[in-house]
Protein backbone atom coordinates (compact mmCIF):
# COMPACT_ATOMS: atom_id res chain seq x y z
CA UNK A 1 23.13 26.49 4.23
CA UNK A 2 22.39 27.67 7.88
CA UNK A 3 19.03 27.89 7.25
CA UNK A 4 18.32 23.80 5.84
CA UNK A 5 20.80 23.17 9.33
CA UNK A 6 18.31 24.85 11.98
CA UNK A 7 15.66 23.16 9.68
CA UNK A 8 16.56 19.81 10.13
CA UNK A 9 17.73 20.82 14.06
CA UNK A 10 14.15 21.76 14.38
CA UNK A 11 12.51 18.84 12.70
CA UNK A 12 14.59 16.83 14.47
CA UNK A 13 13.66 18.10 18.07
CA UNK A 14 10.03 17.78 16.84
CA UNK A 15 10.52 13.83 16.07
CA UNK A 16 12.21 13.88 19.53
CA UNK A 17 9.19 15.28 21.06
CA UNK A 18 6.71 13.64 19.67
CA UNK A 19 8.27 10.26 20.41
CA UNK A 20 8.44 11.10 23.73
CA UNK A 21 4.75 12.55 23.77
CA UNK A 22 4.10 8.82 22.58
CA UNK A 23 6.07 6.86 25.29
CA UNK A 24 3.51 7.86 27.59
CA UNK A 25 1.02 5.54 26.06
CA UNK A 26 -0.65 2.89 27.68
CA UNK A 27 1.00 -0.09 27.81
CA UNK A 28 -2.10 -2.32 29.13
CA UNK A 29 -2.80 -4.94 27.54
CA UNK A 30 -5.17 -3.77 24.04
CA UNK A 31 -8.83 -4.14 24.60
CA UNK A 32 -8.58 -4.26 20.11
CA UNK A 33 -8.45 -7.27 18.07
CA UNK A 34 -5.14 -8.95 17.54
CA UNK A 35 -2.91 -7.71 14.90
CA UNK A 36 0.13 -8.88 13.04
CA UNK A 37 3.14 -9.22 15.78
CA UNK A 38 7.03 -10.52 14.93
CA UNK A 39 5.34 -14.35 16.33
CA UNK A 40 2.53 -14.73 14.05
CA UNK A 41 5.50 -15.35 11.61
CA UNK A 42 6.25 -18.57 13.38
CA UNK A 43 3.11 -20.14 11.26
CA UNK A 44 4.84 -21.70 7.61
CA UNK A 45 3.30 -19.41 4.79
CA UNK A 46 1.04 -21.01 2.95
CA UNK A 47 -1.57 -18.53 0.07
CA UNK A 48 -3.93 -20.26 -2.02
CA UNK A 49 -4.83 -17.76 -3.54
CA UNK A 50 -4.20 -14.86 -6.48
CA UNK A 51 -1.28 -12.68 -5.99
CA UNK A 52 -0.04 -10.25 -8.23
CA UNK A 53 4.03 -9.91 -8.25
CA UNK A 54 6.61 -7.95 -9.54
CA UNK A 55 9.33 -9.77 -7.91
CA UNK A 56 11.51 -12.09 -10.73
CA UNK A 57 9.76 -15.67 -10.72
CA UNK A 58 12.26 -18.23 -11.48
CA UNK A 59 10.77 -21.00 -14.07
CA UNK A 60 11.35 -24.18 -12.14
CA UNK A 61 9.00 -26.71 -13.52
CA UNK A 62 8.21 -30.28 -12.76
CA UNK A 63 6.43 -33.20 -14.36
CA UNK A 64 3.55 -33.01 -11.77
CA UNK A 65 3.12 -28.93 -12.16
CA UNK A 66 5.18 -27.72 -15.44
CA UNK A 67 4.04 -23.78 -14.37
CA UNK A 68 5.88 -24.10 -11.64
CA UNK A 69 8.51 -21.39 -10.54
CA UNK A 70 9.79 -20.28 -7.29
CA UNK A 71 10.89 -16.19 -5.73
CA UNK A 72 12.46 -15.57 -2.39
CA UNK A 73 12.22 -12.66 0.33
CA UNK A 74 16.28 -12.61 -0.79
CA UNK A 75 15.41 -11.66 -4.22
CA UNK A 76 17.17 -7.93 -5.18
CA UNK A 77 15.10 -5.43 -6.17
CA UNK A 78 15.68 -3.97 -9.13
CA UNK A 79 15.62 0.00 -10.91
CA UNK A 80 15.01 -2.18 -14.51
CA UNK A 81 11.96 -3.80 -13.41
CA UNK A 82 9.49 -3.84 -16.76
CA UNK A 83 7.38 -7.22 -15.82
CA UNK A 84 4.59 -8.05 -13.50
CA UNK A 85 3.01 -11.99 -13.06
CA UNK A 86 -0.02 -13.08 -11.38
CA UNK A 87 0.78 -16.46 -8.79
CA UNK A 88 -1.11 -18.48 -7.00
CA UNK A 89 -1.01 -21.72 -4.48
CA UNK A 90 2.03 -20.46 -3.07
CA UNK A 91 4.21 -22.29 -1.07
CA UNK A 92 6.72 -22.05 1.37
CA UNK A 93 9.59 -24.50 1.09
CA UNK A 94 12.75 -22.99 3.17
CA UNK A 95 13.18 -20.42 5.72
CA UNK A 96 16.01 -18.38 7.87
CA UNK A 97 15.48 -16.13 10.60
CA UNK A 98 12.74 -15.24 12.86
CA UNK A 99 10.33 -12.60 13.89
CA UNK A 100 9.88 -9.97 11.64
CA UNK A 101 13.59 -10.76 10.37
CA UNK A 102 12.27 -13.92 8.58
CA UNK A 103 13.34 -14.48 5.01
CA UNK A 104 11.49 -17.22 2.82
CA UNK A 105 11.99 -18.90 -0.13
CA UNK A 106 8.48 -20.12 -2.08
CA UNK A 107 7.29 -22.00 -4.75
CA UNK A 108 4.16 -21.24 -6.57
CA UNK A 109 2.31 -21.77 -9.88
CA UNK A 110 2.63 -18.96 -12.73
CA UNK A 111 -0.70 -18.10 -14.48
CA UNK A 112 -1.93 -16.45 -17.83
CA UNK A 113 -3.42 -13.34 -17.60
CA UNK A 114 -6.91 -15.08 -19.06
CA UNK A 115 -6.41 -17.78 -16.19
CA UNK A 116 -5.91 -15.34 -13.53
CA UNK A 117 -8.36 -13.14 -14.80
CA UNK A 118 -10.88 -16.49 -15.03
CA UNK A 119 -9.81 -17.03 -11.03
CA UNK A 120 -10.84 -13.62 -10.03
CA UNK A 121 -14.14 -13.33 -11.52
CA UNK A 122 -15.03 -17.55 -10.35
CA UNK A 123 -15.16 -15.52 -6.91
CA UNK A 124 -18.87 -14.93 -5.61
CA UNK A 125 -20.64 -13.60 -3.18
CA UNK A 126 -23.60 -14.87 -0.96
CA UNK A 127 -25.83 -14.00 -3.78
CA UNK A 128 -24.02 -15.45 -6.17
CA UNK A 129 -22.68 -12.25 -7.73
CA UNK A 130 -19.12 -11.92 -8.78
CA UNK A 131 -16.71 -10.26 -5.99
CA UNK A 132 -14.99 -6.73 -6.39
CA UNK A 133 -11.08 -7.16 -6.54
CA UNK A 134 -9.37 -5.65 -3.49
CA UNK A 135 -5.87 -5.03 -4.81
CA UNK A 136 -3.36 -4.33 -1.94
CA UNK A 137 0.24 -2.47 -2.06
CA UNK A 138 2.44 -3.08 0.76
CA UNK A 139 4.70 -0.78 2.06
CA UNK A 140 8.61 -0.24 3.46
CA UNK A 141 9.96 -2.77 5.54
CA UNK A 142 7.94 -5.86 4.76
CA UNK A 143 8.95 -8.82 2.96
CA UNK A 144 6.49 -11.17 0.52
CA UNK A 145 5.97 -13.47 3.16
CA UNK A 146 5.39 -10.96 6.20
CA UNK A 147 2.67 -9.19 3.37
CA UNK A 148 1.26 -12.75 2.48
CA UNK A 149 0.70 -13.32 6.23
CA UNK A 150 -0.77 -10.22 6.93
CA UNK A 151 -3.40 -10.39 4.11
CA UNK A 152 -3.95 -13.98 5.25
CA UNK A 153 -4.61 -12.62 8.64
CA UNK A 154 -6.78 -10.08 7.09
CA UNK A 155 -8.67 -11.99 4.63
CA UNK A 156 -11.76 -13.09 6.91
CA UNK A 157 -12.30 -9.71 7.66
CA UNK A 158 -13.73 -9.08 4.55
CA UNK A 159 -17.30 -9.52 3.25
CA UNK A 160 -17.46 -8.10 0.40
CA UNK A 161 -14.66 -7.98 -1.39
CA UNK A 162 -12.09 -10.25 -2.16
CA UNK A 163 -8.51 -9.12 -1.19
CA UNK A 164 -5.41 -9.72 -3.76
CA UNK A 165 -2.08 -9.17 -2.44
CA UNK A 166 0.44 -7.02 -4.52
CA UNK A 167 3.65 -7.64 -3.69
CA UNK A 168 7.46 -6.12 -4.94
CA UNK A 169 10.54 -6.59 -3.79
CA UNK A 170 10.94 -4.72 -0.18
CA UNK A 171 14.18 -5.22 1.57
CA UNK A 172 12.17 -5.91 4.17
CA UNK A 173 14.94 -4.31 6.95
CA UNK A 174 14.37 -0.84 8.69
CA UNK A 175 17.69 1.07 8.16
CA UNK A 176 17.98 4.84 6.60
CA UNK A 177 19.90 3.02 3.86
CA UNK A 178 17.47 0.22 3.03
CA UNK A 179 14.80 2.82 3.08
CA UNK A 180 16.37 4.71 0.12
CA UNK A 181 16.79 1.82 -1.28
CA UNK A 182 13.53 0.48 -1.50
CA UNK A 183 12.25 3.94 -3.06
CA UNK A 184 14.50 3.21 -5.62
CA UNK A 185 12.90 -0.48 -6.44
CA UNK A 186 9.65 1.09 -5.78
CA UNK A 187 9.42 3.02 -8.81
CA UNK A 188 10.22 0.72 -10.77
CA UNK A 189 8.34 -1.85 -9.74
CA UNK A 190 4.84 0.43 -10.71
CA UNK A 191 6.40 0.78 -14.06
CA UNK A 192 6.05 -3.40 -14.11
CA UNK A 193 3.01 -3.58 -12.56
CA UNK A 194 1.77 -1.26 -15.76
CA UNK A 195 2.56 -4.59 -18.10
CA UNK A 196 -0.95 -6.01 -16.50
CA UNK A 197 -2.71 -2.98 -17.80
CA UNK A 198 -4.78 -5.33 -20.12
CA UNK A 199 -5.51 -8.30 -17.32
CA UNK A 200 -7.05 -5.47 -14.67
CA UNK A 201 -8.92 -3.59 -17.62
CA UNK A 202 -10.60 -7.02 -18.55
CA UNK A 203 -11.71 -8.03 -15.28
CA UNK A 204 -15.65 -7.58 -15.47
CA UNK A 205 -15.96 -7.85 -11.27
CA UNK A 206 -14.86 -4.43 -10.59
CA UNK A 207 -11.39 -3.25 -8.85
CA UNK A 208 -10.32 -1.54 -6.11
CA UNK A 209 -6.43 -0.46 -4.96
CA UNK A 210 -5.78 -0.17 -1.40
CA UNK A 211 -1.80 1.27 -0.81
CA UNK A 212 -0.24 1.34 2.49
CA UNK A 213 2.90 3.40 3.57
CA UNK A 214 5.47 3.16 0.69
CA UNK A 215 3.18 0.91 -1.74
CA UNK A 216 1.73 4.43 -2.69
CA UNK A 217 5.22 5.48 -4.04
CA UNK A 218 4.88 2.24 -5.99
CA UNK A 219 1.61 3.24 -6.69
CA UNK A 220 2.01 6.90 -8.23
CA UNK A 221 4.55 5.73 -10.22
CA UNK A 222 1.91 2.73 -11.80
CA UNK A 223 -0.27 5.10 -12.19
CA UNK A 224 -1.69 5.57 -15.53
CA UNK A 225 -5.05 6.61 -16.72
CA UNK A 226 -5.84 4.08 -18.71
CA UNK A 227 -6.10 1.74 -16.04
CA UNK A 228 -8.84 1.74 -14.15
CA UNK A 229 -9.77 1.18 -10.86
CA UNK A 230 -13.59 2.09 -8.84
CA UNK A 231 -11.96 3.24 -5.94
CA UNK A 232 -8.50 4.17 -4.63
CA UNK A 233 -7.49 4.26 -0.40
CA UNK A 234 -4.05 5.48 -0.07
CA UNK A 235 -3.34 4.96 3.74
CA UNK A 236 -0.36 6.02 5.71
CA UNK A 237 0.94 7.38 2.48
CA UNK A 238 4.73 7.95 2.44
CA UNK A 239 4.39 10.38 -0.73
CA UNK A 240 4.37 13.96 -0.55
CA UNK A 241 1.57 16.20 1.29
CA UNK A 242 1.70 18.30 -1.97
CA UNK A 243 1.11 15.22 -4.52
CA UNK A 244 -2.36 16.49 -5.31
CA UNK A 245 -1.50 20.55 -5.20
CA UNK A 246 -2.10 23.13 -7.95
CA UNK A 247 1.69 24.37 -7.50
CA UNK A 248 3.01 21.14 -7.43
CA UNK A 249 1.50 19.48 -10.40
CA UNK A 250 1.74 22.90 -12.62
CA UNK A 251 5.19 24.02 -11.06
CA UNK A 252 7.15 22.12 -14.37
CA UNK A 253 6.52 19.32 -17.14
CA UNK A 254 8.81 16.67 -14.80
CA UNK A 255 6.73 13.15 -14.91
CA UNK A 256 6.43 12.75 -11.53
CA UNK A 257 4.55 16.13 -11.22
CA UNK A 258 1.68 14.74 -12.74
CA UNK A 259 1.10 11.42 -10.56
CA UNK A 260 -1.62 13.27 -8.99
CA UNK A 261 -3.42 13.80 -11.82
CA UNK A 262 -2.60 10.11 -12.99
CA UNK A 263 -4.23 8.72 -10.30
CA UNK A 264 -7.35 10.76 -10.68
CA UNK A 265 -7.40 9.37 -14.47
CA UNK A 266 -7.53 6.08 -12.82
CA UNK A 267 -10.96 6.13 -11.22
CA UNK A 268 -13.01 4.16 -13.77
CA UNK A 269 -15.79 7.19 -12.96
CA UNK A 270 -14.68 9.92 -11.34
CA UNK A 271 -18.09 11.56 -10.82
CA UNK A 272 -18.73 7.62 -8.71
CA UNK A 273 -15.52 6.73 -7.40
CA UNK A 274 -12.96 8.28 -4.73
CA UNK A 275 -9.29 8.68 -3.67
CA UNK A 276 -9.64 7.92 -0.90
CA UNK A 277 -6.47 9.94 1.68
CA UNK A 278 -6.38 7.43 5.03
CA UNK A 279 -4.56 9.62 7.52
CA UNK A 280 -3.13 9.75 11.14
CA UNK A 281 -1.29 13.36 12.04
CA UNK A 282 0.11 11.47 14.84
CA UNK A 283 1.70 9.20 12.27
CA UNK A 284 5.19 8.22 14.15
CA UNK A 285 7.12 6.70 11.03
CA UNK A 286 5.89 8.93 8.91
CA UNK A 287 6.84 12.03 10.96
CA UNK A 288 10.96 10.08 10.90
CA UNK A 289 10.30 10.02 7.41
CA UNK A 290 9.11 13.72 6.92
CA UNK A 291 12.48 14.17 8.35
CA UNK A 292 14.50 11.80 5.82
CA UNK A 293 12.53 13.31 2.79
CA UNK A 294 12.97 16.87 4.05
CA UNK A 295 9.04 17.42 3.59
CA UNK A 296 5.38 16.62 5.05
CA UNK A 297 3.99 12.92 4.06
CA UNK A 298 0.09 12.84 2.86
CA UNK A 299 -0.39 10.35 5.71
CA UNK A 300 0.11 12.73 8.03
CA UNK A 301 -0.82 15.87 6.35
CA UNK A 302 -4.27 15.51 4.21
CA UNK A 303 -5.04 17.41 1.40
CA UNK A 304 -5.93 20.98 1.78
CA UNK A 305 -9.06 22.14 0.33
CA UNK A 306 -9.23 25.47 1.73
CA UNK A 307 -7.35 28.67 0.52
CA UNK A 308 -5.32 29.80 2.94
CA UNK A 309 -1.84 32.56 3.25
CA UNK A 310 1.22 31.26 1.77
CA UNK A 311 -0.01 27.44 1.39
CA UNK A 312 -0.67 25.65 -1.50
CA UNK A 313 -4.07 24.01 -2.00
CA UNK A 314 -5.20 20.98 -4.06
CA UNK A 315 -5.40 21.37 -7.60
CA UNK A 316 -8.70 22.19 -9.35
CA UNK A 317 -9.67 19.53 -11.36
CA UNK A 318 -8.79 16.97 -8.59
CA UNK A 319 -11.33 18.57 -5.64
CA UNK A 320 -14.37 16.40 -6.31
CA UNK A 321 -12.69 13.25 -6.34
CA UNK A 322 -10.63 13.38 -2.92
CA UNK A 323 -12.05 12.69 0.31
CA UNK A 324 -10.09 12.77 3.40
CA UNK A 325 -10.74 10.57 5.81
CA UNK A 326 -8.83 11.11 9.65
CA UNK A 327 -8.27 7.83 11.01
CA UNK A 328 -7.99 8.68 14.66
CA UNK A 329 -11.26 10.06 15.38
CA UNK A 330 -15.12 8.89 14.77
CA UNK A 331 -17.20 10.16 12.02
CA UNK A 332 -20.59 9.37 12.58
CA UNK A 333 -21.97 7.37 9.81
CA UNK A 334 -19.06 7.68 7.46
CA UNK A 335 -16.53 5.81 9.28
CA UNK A 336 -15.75 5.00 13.10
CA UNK A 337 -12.11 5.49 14.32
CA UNK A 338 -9.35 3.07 12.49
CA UNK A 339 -6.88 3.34 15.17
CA UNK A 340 -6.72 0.92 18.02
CA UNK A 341 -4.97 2.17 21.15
CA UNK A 342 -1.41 3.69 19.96
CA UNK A 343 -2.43 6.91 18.66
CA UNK A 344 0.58 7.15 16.89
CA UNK A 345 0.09 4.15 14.64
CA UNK A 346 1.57 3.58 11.02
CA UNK A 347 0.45 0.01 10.51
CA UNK A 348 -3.57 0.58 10.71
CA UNK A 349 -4.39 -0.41 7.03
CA UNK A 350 -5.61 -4.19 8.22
CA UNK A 351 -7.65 -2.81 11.52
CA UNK A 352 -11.16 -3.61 11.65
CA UNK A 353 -12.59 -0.57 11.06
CA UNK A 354 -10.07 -0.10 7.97
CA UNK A 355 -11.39 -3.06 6.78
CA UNK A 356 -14.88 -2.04 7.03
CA UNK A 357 -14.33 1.31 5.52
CA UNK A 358 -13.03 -0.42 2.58
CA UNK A 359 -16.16 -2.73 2.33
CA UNK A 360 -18.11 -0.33 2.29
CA UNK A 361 -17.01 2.07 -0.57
CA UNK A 362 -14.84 -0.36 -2.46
């Protein structure tokens, strides 16, 4: 028992010192395009487009639009969750709060699978050629409407892809409590978004998953190899360093020992397509949460490829289909530096260069 108190002591004084390594940032006003801030949520949420959801849709119909239902920021999460829909024209039509506290209630139209499906693939390109699907995974901490924002914000960004928001019910508040709560609903809320198994299959366009923070939690518990995606970009994952380790996946039978593996069954070709580990070591939040899950996060520690004394190393059959890519620092001609000026930044999944890493191997 002594020993797991100096551990924590220690971790602790290690969060304490990197924090204050941090304060000493600039504070000079960014040189870096704008980003998502508490005021951009001043603007009423409006989202024309696709979004995938496993937050309960109420049926609500009307003469003019009988697919109509409505969902709220309020809506509980749920450990039971077993169904996923896919929305669109989503409205907002009552709010409370402000800043990043702000809590919305929406209405939006419910689609088939074959009329969502028939949406995605309508998308071109300046050639005329269908778009890839972008699917997107928020994390802890952010609400439907702060996530439908922020992919607004970061829609015209894109070229060549077209990004679909994936959204679950987050408490959306930043408390130790909340934040074991929302791993609960997280899990559950893959397991729904495995009902669309058939939709994503279909789709003729091509997919993509990008997951940010604790959407890859969500994520390695959708995973499932018989779903496939061309490319995977877990960034600023809040899962474990080890996810992708020989000891790890063959230390038992549990389930959730084999997510690594499960996501590697989900690249469409494996010998083509990547997972794709988006890191910062001078991840902040992810370094609090190291501490809260008594172990290293993969968004701060990357996979390890090399053999080393007394540490594990990724498993075998997963080492050709991993690439690590260090989002603080410039490399060359396979991607320039993610990170804008906080060095210790969580939320870089929407920065430009991000953006144009997922562009470009999508």
């Amino acid at each position: 028992m002594s020993g797991f108190v100096n551990f924590v002591k220690r971790t602790r004084d290690g969060v304490r010192s990197k924090i204050q390594d941090f304060s000493t940032d600039t504070e000079a006003p960014s040189p870096y395009p704008t980003v998502m801030t508490a005021d951009s949520m001043k603007t009423k949420v409006v989202y024309d487009g696709i979004v995938l959801t496993s937050i309960d849709v109420k049926a609500s119909p009307t003469d003019e639009n009988p697919q109509r239902v409505t969902f709220s920021d309020k809506t509980n999460g749920s450990t039971t969750d077993k169904d996923a829909v896919f929305i669109h024209n989503i409205k907002e039509i009552a709010r409370e709060g402000e800043g990043y506290g702000t809590l919305v209630d929406f209405e939006a139209t419910v689609l088939s699978p074959s009329e969502a499906v028939a949406m995605i693939e309508a998308v071109e390109d300046e050639s005329g050629k269908p778009k890839k699907a972008l699917f997107c995974i928020h994390g802890f901490n952010t609400s439907a409407s702060y996530h439908l924002a922020d992919c607004l914000f970061a829609k015209p960004k894109f070229t060549k892809v077209q990004l679909i928001p994936v959204i679950w019910p987050s408490e959306g508040e930043g408390s130790y409590f909340k934040y074991r709560e929302d791993r609960s609903y997280s899990s559950a809320a893959g397991k729904a978004l495995q009902s669309m198994k058939g939709p994503l299959n279909s789709l003729s366009c091509g997919t993509s998953i990008v997951c940010h923070s604790m959407g890859n939690r969500v994520f390695r518990h959708f995973s499932d190899p018989e779903i496939d995606f061309d490319n995977i970009f877990m960034v600023a994952a809040d899962v474990p360093s080890d996810i992708f380790n020989q000891r790890f996946i063959d230390g038992g039978d549990e389930e959730w020992r084999k997510h690594g593996l499960n996501i590697k069954g989900m690249l469409k070709d494996p010998t083509e397509g990547k997972i794709h580990v988006i890191y910062n070591e001078n991840d902040v939040k992810l370094i609090q949460s190291s501490v809260m899950n008594l172990g290293s996060r993969l968004g701060a520690v990357p996979v390890n490829f090399e053999k080393r004394f007394m540490r594990d190393v990724v498993h075998e059959d997963l080492k050709s289909c991993i690439v690590n890519v260090n989002a603080s620092i410039d490399e060359g001609e396979v991607h320039e530096r993610m990170l804008y000026d906080k060095r210790n930044d969580h939320c870089y999944h929407f920065h430009n260069k991000t953006i144009k890493y997922y562009d470009d191997n999508a």
